[in-house]
PDB file of N, CA and C in Angstrom:
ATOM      1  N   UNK A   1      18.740 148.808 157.442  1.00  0.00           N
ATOM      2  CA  UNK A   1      18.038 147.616 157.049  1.00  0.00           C
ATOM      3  C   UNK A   1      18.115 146.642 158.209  1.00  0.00           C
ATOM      4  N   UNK A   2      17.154 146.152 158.860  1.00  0.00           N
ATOM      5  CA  UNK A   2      17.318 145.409 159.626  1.00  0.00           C
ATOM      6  C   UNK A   2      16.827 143.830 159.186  1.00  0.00           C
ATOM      7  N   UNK A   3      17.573 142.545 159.685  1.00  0.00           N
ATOM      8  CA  UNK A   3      17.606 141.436 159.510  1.00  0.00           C
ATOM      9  C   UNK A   3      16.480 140.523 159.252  1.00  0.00           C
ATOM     10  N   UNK A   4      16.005 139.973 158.131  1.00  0.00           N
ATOM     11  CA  UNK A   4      14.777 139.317 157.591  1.00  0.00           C
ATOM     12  C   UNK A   4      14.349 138.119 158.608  1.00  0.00           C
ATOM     13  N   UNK A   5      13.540 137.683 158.327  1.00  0.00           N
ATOM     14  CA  UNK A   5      13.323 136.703 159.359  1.00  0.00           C
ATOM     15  C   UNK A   5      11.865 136.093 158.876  1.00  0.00           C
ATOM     16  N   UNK A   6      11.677 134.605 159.121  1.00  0.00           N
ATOM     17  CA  UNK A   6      10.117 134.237 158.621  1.00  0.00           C
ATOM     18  C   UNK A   6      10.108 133.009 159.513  1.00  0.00           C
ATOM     19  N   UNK A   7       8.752 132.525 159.302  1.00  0.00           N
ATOM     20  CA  UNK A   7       8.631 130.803 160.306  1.00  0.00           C
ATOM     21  C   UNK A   7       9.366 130.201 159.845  1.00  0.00           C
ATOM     22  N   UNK A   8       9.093 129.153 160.419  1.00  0.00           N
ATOM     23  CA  UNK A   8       9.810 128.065 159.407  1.00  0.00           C
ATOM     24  C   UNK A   8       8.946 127.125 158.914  1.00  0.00           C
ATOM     25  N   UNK A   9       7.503 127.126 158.558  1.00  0.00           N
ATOM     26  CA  UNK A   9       6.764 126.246 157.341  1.00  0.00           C
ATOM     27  C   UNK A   9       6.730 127.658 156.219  1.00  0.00           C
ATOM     28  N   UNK A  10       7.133 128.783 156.311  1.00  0.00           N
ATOM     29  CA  UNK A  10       7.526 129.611 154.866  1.00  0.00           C
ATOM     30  C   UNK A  10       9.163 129.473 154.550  1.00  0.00           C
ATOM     31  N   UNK A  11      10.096 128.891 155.312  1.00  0.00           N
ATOM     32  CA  UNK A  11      11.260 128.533 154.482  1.00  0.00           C
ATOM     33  C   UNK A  11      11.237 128.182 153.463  1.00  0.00           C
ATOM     34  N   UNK A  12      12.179 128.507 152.492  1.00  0.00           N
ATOM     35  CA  UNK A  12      12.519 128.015 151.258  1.00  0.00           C
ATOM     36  C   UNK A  12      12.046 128.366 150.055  1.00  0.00           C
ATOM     37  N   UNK A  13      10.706 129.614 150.650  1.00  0.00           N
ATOM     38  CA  UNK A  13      10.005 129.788 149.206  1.00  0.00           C
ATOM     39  C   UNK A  13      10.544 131.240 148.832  1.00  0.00           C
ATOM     40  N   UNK A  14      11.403 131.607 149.260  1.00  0.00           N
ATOM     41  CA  UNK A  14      12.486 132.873 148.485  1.00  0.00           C
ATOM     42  C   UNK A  14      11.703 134.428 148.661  1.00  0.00           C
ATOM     43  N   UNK A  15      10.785 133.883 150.001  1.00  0.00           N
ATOM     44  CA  UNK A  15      10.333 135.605 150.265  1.00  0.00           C
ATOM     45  C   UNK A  15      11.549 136.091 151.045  1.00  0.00           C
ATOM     46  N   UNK A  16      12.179 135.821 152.169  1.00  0.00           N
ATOM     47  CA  UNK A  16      12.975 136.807 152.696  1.00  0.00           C
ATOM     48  C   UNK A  16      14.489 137.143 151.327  1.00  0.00           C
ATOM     49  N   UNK A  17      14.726 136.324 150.282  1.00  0.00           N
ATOM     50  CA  UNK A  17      15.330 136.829 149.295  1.00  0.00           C
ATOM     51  C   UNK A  17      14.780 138.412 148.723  1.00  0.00           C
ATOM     52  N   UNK A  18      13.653 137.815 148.251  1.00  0.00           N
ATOM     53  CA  UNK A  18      12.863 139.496 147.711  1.00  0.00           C
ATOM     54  C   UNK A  18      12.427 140.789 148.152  1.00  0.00           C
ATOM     55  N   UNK A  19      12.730 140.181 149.585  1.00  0.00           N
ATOM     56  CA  UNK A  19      12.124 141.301 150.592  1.00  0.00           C
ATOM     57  C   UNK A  19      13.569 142.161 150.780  1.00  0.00           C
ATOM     58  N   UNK A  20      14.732 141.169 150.960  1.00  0.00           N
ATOM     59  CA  UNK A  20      16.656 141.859 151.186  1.00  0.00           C
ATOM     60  C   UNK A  20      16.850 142.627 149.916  1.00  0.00           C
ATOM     61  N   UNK A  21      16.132 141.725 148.511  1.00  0.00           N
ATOM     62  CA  UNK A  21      16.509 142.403 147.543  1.00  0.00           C
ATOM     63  C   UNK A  21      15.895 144.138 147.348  1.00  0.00           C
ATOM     64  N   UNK A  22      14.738 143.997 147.395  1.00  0.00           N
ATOM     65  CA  UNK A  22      13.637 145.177 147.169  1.00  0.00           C
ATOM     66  C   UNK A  22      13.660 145.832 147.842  1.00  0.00           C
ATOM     67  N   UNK A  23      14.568 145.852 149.673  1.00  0.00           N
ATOM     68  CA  UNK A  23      15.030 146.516 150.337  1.00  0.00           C
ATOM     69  C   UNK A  23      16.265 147.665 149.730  1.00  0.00           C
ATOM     70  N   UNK A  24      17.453 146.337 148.989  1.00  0.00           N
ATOM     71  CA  UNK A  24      18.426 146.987 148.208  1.00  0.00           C
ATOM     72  C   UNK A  24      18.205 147.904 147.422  1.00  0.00           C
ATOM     73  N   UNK A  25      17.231 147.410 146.803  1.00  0.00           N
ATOM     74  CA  UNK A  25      17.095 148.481 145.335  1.00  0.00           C
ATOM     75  C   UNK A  25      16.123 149.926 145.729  1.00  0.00           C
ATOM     76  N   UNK A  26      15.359 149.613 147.148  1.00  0.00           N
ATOM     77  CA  UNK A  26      14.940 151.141 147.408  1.00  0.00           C
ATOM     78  C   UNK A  26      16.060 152.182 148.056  1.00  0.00           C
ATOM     79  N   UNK A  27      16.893 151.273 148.671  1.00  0.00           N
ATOM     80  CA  UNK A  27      17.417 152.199 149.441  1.00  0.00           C
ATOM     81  C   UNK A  27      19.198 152.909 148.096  1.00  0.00           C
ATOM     82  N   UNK A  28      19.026 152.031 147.189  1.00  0.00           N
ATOM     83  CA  UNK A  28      19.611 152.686 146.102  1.00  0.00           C
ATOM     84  C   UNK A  28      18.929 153.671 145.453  1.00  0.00           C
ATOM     85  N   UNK A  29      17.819 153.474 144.868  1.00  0.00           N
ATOM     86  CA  UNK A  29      17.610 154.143 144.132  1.00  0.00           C
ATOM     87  C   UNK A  29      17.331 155.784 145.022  1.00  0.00           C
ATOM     88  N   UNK A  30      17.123 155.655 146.043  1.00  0.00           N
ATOM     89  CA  UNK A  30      17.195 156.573 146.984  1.00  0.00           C
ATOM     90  C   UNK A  30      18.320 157.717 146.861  1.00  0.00           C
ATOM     91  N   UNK A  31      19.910 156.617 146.763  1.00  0.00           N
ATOM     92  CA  UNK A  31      20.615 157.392 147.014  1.00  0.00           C
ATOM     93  C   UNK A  31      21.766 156.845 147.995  1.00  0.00           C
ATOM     94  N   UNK A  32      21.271 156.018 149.224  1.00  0.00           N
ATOM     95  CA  UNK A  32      21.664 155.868 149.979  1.00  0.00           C
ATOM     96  C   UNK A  32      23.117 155.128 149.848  1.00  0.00           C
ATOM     97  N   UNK A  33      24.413 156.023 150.413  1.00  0.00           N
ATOM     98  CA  UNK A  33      25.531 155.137 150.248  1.00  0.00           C
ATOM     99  C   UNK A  33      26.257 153.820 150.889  1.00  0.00           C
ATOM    100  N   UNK A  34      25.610 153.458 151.746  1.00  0.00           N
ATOM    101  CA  UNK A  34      25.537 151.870 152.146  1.00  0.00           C
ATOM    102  C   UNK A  34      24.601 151.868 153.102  1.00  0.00           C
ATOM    103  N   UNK A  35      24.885 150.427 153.429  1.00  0.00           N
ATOM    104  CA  UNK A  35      23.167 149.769 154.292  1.00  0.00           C
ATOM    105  C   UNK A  35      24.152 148.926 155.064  1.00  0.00           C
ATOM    106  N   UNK A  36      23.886 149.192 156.393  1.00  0.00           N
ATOM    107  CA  UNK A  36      24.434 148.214 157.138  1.00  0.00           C
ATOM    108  C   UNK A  36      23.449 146.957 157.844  1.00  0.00           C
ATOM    109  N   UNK A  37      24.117 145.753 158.064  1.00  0.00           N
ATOM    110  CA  UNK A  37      23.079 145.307 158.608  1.00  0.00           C
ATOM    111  C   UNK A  37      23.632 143.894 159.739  1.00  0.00           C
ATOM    112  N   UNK A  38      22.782 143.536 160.922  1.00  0.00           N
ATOM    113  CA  UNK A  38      23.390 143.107 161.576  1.00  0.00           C
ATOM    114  C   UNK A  38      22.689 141.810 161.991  1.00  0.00           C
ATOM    115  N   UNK A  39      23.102 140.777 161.166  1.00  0.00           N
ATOM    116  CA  UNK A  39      22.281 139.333 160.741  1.00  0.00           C
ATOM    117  C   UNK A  39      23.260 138.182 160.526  1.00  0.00           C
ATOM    118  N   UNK A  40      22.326 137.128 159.941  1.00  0.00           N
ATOM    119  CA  UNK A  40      23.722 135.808 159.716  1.00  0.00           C
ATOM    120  C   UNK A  40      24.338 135.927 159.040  1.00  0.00           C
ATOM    121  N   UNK A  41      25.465 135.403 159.461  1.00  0.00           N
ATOM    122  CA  UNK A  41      26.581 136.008 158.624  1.00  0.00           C
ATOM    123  C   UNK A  41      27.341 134.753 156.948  1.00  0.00           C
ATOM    124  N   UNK A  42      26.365 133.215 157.665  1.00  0.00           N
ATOM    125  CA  UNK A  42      26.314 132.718 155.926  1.00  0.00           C
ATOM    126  C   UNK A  42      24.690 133.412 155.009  1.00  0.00           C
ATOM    127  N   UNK A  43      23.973 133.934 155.607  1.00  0.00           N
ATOM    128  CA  UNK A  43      23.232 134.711 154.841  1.00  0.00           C
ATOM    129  C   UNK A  43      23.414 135.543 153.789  1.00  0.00           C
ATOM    130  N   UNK A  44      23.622 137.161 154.799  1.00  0.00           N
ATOM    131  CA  UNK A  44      23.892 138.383 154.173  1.00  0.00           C
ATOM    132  C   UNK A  44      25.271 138.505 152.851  1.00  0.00           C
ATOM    133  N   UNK A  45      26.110 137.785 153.059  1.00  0.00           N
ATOM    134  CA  UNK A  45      27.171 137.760 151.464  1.00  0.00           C
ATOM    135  C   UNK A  45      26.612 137.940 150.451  1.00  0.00           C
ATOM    136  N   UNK A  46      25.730 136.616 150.406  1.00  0.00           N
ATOM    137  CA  UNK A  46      25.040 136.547 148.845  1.00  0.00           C
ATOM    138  C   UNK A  46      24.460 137.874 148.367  1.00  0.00           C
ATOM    139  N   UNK A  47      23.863 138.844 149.310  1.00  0.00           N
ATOM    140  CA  UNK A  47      23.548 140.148 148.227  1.00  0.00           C
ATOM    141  C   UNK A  47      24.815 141.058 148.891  1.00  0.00           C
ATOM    142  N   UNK A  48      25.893 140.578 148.474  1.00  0.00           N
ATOM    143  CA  UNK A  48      26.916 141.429 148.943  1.00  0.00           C
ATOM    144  C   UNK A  48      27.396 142.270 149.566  1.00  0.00           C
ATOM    145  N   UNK A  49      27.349 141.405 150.868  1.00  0.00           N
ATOM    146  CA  UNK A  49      27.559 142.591 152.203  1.00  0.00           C
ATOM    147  C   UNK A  49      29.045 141.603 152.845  1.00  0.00           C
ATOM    148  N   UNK A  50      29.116 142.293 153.214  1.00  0.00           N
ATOM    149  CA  UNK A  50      30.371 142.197 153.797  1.00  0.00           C
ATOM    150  C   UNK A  50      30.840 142.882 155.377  1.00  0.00           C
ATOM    151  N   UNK A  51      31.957 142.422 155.925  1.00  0.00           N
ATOM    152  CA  UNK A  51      32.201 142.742 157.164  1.00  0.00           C
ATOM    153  C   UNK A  51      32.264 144.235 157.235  1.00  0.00           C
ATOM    154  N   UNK A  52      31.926 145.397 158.045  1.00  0.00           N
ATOM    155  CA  UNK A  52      31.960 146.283 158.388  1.00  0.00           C
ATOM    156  C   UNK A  52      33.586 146.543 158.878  1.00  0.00           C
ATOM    157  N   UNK A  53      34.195 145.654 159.588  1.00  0.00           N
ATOM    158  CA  UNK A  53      35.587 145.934 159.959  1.00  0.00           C
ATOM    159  C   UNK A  53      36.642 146.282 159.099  1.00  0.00           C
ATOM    160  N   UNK A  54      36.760 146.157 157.776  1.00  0.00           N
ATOM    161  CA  UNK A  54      37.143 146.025 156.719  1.00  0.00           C
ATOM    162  C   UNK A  54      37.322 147.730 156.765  1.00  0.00           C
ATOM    163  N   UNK A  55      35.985 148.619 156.482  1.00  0.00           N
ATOM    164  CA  UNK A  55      35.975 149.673 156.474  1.00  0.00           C
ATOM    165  C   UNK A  55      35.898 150.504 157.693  1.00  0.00           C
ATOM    166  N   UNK A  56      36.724 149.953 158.619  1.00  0.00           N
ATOM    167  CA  UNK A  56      36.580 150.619 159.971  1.00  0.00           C
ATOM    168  C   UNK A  56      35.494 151.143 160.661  1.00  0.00           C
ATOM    169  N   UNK A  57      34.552 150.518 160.329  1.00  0.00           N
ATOM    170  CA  UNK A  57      32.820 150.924 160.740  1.00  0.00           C
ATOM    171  C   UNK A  57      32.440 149.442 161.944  1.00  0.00           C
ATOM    172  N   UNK A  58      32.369 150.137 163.132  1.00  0.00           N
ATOM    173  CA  UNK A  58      31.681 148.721 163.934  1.00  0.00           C
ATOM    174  C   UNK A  58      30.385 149.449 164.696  1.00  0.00           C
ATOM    175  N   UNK A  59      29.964 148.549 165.452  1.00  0.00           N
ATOM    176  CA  UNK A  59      28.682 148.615 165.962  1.00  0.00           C
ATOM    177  C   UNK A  59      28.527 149.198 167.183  1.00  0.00           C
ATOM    178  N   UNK A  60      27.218 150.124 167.269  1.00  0.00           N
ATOM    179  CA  UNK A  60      27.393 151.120 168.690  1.00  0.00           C
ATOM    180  C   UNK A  60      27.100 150.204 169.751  1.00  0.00           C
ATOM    181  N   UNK A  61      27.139 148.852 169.584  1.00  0.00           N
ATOM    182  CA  UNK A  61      26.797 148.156 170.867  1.00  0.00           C
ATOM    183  C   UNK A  61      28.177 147.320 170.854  1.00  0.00           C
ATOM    184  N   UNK A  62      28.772 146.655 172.141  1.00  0.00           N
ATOM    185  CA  UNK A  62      29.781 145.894 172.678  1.00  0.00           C
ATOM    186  C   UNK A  62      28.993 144.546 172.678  1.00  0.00           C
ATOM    187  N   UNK A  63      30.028 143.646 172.045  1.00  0.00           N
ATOM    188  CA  UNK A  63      29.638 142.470 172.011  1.00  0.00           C
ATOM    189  C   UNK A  63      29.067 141.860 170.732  1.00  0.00           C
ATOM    190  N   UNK A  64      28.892 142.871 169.693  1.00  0.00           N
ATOM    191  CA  UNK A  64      28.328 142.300 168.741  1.00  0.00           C
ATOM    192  C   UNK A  64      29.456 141.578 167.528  1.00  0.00           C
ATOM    193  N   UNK A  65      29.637 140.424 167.217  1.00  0.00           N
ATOM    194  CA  UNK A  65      30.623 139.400 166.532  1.00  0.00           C
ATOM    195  C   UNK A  65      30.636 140.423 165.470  1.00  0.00           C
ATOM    196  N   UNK A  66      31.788 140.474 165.203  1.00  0.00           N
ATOM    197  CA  UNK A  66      32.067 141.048 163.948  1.00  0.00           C
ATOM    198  C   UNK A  66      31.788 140.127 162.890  1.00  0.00           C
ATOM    199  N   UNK A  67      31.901 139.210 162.600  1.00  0.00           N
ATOM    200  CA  UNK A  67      31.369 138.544 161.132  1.00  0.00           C
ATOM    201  C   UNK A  67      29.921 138.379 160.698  1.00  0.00           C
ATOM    202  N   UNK A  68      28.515 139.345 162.007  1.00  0.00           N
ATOM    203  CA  UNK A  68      27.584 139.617 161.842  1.00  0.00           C
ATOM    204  C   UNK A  68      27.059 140.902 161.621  1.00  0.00           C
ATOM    205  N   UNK A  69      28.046 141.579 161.350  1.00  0.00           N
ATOM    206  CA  UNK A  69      28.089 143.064 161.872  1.00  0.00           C
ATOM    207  C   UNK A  69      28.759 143.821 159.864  1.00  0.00           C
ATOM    208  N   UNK A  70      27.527 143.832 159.191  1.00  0.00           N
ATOM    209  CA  UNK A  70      28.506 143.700 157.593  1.00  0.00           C
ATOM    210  C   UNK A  70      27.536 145.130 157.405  1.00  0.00           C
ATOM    211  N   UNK A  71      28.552 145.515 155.981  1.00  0.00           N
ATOM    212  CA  UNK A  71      28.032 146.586 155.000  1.00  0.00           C
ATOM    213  C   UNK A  71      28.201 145.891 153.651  1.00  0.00           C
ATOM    214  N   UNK A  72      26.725 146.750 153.101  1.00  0.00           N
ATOM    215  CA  UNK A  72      27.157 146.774 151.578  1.00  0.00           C
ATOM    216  C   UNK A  72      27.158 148.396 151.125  1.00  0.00           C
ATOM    217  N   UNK A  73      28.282 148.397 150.362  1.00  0.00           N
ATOM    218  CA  UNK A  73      28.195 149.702 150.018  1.00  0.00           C
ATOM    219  C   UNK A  73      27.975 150.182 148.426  1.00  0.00           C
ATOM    220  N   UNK A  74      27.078 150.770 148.260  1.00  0.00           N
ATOM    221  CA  UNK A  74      26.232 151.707 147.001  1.00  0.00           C
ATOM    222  C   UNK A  74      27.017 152.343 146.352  1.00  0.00           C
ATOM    223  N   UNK A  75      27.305 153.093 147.209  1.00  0.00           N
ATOM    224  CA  UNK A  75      28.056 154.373 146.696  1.00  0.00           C
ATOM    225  C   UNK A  75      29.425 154.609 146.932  1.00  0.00           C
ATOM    226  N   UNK A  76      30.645 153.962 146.537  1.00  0.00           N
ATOM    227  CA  UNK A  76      31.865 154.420 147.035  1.00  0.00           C
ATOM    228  C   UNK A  76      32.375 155.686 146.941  1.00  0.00           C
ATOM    229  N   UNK A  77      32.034 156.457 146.232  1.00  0.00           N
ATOM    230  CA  UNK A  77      32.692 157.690 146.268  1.00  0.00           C
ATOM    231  C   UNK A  77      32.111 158.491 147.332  1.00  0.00           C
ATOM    232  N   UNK A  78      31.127 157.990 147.695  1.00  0.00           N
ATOM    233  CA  UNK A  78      30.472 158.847 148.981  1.00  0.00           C
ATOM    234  C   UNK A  78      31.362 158.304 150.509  1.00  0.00           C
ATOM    235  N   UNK A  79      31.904 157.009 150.535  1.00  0.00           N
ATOM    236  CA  UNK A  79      32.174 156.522 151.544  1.00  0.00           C
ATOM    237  C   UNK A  79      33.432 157.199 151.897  1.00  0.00           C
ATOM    238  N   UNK A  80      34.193 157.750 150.816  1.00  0.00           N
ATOM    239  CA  UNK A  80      35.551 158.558 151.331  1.00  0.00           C
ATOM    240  C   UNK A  80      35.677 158.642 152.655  1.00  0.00           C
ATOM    241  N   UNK A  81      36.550 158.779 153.516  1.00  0.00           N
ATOM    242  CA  UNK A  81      36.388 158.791 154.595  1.00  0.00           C
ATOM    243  C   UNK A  81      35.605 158.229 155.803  1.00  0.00           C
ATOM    244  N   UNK A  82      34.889 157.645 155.499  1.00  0.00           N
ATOM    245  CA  UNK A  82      33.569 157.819 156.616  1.00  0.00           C
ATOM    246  C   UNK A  82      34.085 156.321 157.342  1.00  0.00           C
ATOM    247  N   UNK A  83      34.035 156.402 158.609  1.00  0.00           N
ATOM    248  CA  UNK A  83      34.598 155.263 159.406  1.00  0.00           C
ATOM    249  C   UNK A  83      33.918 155.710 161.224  1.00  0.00           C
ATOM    250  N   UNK A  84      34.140 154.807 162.042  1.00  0.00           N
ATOM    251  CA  UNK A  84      33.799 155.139 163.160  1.00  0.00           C
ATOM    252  C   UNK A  84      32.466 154.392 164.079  1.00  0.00           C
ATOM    253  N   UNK A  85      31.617 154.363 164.903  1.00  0.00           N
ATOM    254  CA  UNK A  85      30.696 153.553 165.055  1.00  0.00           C
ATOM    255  C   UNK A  85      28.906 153.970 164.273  1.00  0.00           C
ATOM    256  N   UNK A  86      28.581 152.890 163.643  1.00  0.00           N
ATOM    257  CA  UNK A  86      27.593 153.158 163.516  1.00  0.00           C
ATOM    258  C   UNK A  86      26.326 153.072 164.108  1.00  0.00           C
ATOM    259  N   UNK A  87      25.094 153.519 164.090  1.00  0.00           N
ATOM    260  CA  UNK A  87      24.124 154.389 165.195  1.00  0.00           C
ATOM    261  C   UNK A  87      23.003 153.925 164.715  1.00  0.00           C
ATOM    262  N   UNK A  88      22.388 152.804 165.376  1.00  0.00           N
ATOM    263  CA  UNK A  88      20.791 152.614 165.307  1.00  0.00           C
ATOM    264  C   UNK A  88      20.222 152.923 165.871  1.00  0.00           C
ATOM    265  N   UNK A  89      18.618 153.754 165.481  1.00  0.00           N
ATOM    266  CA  UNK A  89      18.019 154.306 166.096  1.00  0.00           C
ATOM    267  C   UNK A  89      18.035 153.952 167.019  1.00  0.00           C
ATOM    268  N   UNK A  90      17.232 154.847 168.471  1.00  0.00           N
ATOM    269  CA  UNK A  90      17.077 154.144 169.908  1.00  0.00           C
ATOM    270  C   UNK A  90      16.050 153.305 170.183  1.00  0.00           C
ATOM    271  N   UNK A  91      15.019 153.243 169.232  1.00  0.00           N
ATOM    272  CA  UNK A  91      14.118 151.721 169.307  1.00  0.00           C
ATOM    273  C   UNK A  91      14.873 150.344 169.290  1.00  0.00           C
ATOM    274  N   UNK A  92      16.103 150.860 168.493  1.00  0.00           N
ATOM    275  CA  UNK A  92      16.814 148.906 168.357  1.00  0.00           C
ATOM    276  C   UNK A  92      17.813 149.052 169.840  1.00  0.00           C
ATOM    277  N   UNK A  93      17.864 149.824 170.676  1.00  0.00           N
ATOM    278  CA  UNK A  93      18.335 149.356 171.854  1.00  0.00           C
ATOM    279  C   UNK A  93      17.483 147.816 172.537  1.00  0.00           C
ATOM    280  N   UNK A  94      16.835 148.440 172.647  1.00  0.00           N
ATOM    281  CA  UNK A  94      15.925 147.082 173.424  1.00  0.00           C
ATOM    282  C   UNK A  94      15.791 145.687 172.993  1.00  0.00           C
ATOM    283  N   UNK A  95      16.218 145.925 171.624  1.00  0.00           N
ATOM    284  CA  UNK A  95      16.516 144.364 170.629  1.00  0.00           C
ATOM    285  C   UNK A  95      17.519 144.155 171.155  1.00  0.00           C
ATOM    286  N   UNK A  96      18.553 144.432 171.721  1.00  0.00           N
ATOM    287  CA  UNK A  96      20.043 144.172 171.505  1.00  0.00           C
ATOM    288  C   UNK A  96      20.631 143.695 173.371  1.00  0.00           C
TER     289      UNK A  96
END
């Protein structure tokens, strides 16, 4: 999932809410056992994401703040184990 974003004369009218949400609920109903994502960090909480460091998961790039760097996770029983860096495609190199 990558980080919402709009102008700013559409602030406030709760599209990038519906867009994080409807993101959530596809990539659940999918299956998918967490969504990482790498955005503001008083943002992303509210649909319950949280720091990635927590679960020993950081980012394949150096430099990125850990209190921007969060998971939410779906599925805990899938997460057993799973720790180490996580891997965005090679198109989001060039963002970064």
């Amino acid at each position: 999932m990558i980080a919402s974003s709009r102008s700013a004369r559409m602030a406030g009218q709760g599209i990038g809410i519906l867009l994080v949400e409807q993101g959530i609920d596809i990539l659940k109903s999918e299956g998918c056992p967490f969504i990482i994502v790498l955005g503001r960090p008083e943002y992303y909480p509210r649909f319950e994401f949280e720091r990635t460091s927590g679960y020993n998961i950081c980012s394949q790039w150096e430099g990125v703040p850990n209190e921007a760097f969060m998971i939410r996770i779906l599925g805990p029983a899938a997460m057993a184990g799973v720790q180490g860096a996580a891997r965005y495609r090679d198109e989001f190199d060039a963002t970064i």
